[in-house]
Each structure stands twice: as structure tokens, then as C-alpha cells.
C-alpha atoms as a PDB file:
ATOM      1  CA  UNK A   1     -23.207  17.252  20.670  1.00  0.00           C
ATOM      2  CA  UNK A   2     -19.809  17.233  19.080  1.00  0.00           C
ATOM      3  CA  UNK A   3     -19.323  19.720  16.024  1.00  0.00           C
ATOM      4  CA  UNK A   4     -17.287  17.981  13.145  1.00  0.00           C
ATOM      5  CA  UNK A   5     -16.607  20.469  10.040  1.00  0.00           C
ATOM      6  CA  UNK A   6     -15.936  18.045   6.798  1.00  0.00           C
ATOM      7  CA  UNK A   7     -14.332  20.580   4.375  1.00  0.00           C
ATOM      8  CA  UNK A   8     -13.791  18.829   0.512  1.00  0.00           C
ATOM      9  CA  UNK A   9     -14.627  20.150  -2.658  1.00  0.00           C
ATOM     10  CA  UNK A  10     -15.612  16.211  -3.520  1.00  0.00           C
ATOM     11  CA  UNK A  11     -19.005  15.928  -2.769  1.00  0.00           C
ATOM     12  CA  UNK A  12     -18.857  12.407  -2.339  1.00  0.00           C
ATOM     13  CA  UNK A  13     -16.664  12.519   0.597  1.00  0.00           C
ATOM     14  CA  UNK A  14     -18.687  15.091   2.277  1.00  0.00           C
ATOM     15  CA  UNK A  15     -21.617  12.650   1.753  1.00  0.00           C
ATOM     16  CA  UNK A  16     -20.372   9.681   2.999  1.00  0.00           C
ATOM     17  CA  UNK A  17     -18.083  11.146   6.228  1.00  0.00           C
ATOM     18  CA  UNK A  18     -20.936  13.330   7.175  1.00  0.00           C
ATOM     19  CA  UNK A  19     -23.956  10.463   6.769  1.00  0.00           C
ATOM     20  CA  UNK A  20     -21.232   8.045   8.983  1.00  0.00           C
ATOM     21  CA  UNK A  21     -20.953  10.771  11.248  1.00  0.00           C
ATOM     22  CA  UNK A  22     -24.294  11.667  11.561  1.00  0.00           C
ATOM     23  CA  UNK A  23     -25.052   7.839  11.954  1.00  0.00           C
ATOM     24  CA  UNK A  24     -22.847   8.063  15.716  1.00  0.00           C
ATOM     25  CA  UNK A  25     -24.492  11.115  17.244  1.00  0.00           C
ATOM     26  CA  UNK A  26     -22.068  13.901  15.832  1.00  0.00           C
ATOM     27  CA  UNK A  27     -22.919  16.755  14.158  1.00  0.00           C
ATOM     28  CA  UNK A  28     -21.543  16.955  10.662  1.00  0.00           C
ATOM     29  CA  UNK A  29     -20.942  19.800   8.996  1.00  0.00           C
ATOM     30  CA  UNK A  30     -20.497  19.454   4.885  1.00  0.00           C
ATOM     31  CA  UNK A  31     -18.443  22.648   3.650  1.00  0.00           C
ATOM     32  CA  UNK A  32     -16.750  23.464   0.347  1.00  0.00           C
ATOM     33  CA  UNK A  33     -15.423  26.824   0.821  1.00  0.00           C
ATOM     34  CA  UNK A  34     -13.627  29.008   3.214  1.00  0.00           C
ATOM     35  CA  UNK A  35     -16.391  30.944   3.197  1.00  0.00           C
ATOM     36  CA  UNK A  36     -18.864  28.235   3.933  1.00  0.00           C
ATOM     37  CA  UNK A  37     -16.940  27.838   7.263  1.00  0.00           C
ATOM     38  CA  UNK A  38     -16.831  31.239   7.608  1.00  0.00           C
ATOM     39  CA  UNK A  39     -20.695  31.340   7.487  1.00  0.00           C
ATOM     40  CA  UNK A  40     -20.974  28.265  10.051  1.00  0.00           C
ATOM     41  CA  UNK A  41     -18.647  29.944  12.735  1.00  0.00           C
ATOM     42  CA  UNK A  42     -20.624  33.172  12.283  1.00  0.00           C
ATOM     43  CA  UNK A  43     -23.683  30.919  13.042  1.00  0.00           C
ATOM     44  CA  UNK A  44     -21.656  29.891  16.433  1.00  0.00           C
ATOM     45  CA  UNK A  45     -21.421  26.339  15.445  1.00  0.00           C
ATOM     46  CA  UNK A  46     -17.481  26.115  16.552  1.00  0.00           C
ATOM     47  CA  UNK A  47     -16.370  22.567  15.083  1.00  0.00           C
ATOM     48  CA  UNK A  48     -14.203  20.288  17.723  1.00  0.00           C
ATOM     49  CA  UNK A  49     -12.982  18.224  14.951  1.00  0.00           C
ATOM     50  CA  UNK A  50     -12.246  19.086  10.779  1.00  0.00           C
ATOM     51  CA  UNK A  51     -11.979  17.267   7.991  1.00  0.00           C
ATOM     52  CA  UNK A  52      -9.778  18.782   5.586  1.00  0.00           C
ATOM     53  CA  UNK A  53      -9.268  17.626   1.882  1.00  0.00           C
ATOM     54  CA  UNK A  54      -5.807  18.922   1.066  1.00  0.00           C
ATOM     55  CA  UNK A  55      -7.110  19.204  -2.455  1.00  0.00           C
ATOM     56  CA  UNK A  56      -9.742  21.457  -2.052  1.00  0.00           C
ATOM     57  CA  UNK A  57      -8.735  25.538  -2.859  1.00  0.00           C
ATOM     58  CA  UNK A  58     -10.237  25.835   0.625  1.00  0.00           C
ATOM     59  CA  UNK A  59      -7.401  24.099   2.485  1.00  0.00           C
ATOM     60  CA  UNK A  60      -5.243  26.472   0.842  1.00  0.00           C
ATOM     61  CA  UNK A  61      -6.940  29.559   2.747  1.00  0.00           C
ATOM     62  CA  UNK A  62      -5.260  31.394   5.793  1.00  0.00           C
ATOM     63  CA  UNK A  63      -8.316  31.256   7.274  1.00  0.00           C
ATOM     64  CA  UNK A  64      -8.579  27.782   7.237  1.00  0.00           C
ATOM     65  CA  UNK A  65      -5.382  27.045   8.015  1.00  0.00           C
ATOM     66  CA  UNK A  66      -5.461  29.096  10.999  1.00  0.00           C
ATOM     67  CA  UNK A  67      -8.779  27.162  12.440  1.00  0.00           C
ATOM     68  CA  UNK A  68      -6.998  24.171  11.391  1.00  0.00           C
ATOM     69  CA  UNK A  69      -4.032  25.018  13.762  1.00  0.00           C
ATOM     70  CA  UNK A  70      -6.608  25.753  16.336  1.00  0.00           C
ATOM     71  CA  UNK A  71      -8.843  22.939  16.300  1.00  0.00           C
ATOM     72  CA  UNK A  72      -7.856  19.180  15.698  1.00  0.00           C
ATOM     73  CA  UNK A  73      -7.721  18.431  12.091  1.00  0.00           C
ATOM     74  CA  UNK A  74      -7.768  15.229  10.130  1.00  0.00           C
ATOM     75  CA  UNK A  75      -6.376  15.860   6.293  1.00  0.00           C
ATOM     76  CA  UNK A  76      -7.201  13.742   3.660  1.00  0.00           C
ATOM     77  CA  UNK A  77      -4.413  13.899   1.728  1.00  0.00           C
ATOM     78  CA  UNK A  78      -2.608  12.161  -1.849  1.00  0.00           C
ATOM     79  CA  UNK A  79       0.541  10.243  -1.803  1.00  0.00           C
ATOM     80  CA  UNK A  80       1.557  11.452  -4.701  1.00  0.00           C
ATOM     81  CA  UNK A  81       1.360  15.470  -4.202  1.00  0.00           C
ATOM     82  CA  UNK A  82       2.775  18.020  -1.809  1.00  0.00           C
ATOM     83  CA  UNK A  83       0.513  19.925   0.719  1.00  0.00           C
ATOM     84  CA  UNK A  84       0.681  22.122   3.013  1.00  0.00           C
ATOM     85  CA  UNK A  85      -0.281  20.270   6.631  1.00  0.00           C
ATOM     86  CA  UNK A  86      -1.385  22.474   9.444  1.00  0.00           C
ATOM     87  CA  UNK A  87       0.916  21.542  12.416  1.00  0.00           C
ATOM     88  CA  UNK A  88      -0.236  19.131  14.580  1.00  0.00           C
ATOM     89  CA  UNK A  89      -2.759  17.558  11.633  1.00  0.00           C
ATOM     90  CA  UNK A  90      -3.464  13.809  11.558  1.00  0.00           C
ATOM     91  CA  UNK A  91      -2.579  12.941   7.969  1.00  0.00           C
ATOM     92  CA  UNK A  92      -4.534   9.969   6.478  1.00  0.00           C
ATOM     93  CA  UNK A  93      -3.348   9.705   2.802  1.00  0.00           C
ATOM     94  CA  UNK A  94      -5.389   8.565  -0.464  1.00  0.00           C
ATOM     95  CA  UNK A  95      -6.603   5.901  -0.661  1.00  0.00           C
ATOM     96  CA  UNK A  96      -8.851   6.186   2.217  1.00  0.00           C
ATOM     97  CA  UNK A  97     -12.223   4.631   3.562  1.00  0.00           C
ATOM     98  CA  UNK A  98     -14.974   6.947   4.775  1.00  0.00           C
ATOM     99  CA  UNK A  99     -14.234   4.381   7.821  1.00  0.00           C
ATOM    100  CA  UNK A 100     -11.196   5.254   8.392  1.00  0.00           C
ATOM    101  CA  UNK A 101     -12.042   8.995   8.601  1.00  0.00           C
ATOM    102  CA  UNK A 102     -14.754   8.432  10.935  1.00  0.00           C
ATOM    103  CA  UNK A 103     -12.925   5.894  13.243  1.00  0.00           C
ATOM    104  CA  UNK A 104      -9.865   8.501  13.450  1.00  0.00           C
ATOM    105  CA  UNK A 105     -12.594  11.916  14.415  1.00  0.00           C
ATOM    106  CA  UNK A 106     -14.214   9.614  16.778  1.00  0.00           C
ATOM    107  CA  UNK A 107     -10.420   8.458  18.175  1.00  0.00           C
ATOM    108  CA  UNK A 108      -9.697  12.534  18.149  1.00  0.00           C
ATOM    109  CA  UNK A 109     -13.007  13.201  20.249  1.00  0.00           C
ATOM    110  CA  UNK A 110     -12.507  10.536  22.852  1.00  0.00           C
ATOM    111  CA  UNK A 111      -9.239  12.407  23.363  1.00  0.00           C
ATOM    112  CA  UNK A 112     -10.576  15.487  23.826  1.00  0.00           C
ATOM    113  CA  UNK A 113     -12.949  14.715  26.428  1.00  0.00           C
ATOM    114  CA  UNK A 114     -10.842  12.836  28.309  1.00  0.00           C
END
């Protein structure tokens, strides 16, 4: 079962992606901190996909932003503000659906297995 890690301080859109998620067969992850995904890789539960708020103090971690460079990463991001985008990162900017973030980790998965 595919590992998704949804990383936002908002705990509404850790709700939502990860009950949408959870809904398709993946396993969803909620986190709010670098160190809650530090805790979750100690726990060998490697994530194939993230979901990373830009606005949350975690996205801001080297840690994180290392994993995110590692592992395919969807930001949630504002229109309005500046962040700094791992390389590679599918950027879906504010306003978002919890659809759209589930339709683009399921689009990211498909890739990966094929």
C-alpha cells in the first residue's frame, strides 16, 4: 500500500486530503512537524508521495526539504507569497480543492509504478 505523508500545519487540510486518500486505498499520513516525519520514517513508514503546505514552519526545515527532493512532492502553495519549492515539486497554488490534491498524488503514483 502506497505511503502518502500530508505535511500542513492546517488541520483541516490534513483532514480532508488524508480521509480522500484513505477513501482510495492509500495510506495517509497527517504530520505537522518536521519532527512528526521524523518520527514516521523512524517507524519505517517511507512515504512515496508528500504533501507539503508551503506555509507550514515545517516546509521550511532542511530536513524536509531534503525528503522533499527525494521523494515526489506536491506543495500547496499561495499566489500571493514567495516559497521556497523543492526542485522537481508539483506546485498547486491556493485556492485549491482537497480534489485536486488527491487527483494530482494519485496522477504522481500511477507514474511511479509504471
Amino acid at each position: 500500500m502506497p505511503v502518502v505523508y500530508v505535511i500542513a500545519e492546517d488541520w483541516g487540510l490534513r483532514a480532508g486530503v488524508r480521509a480522500e486518500l484513505r477513501e482510495r486505498g492509500i495510506e495517509a499520513l497527517g504530520l505537522e512537524s518536521a519532527s512528526d516525519a521524523g518520527v514516521a520514517l523512524a517507524a519505517d513508514e517511507m512515504p512515496d508521495v508528500i504533501v507539503l503546505d508551503a506555509g507550514a514552519k515545517a516546509a521550511s526545515e532542511p530536513a524536509i526539504q531534503l525528503l522533499a527532493e527525494r521523494v515526489p512532492t506536491i506543495v500547496i502553495a499561495s499566489r500571493t507569497e514567495a516559497a521556497e519549492m523543492p526542485k522537481g515539486a508539483k506546485i498547486l497554488r491556493r485556492p485549491v480543492r482537497v480534489a485536486e490534491i488527491v487527483e494530482a498524488v494519485a496522477e504522481l503514483l500511477g507514474t511511479q509504478r509504471a
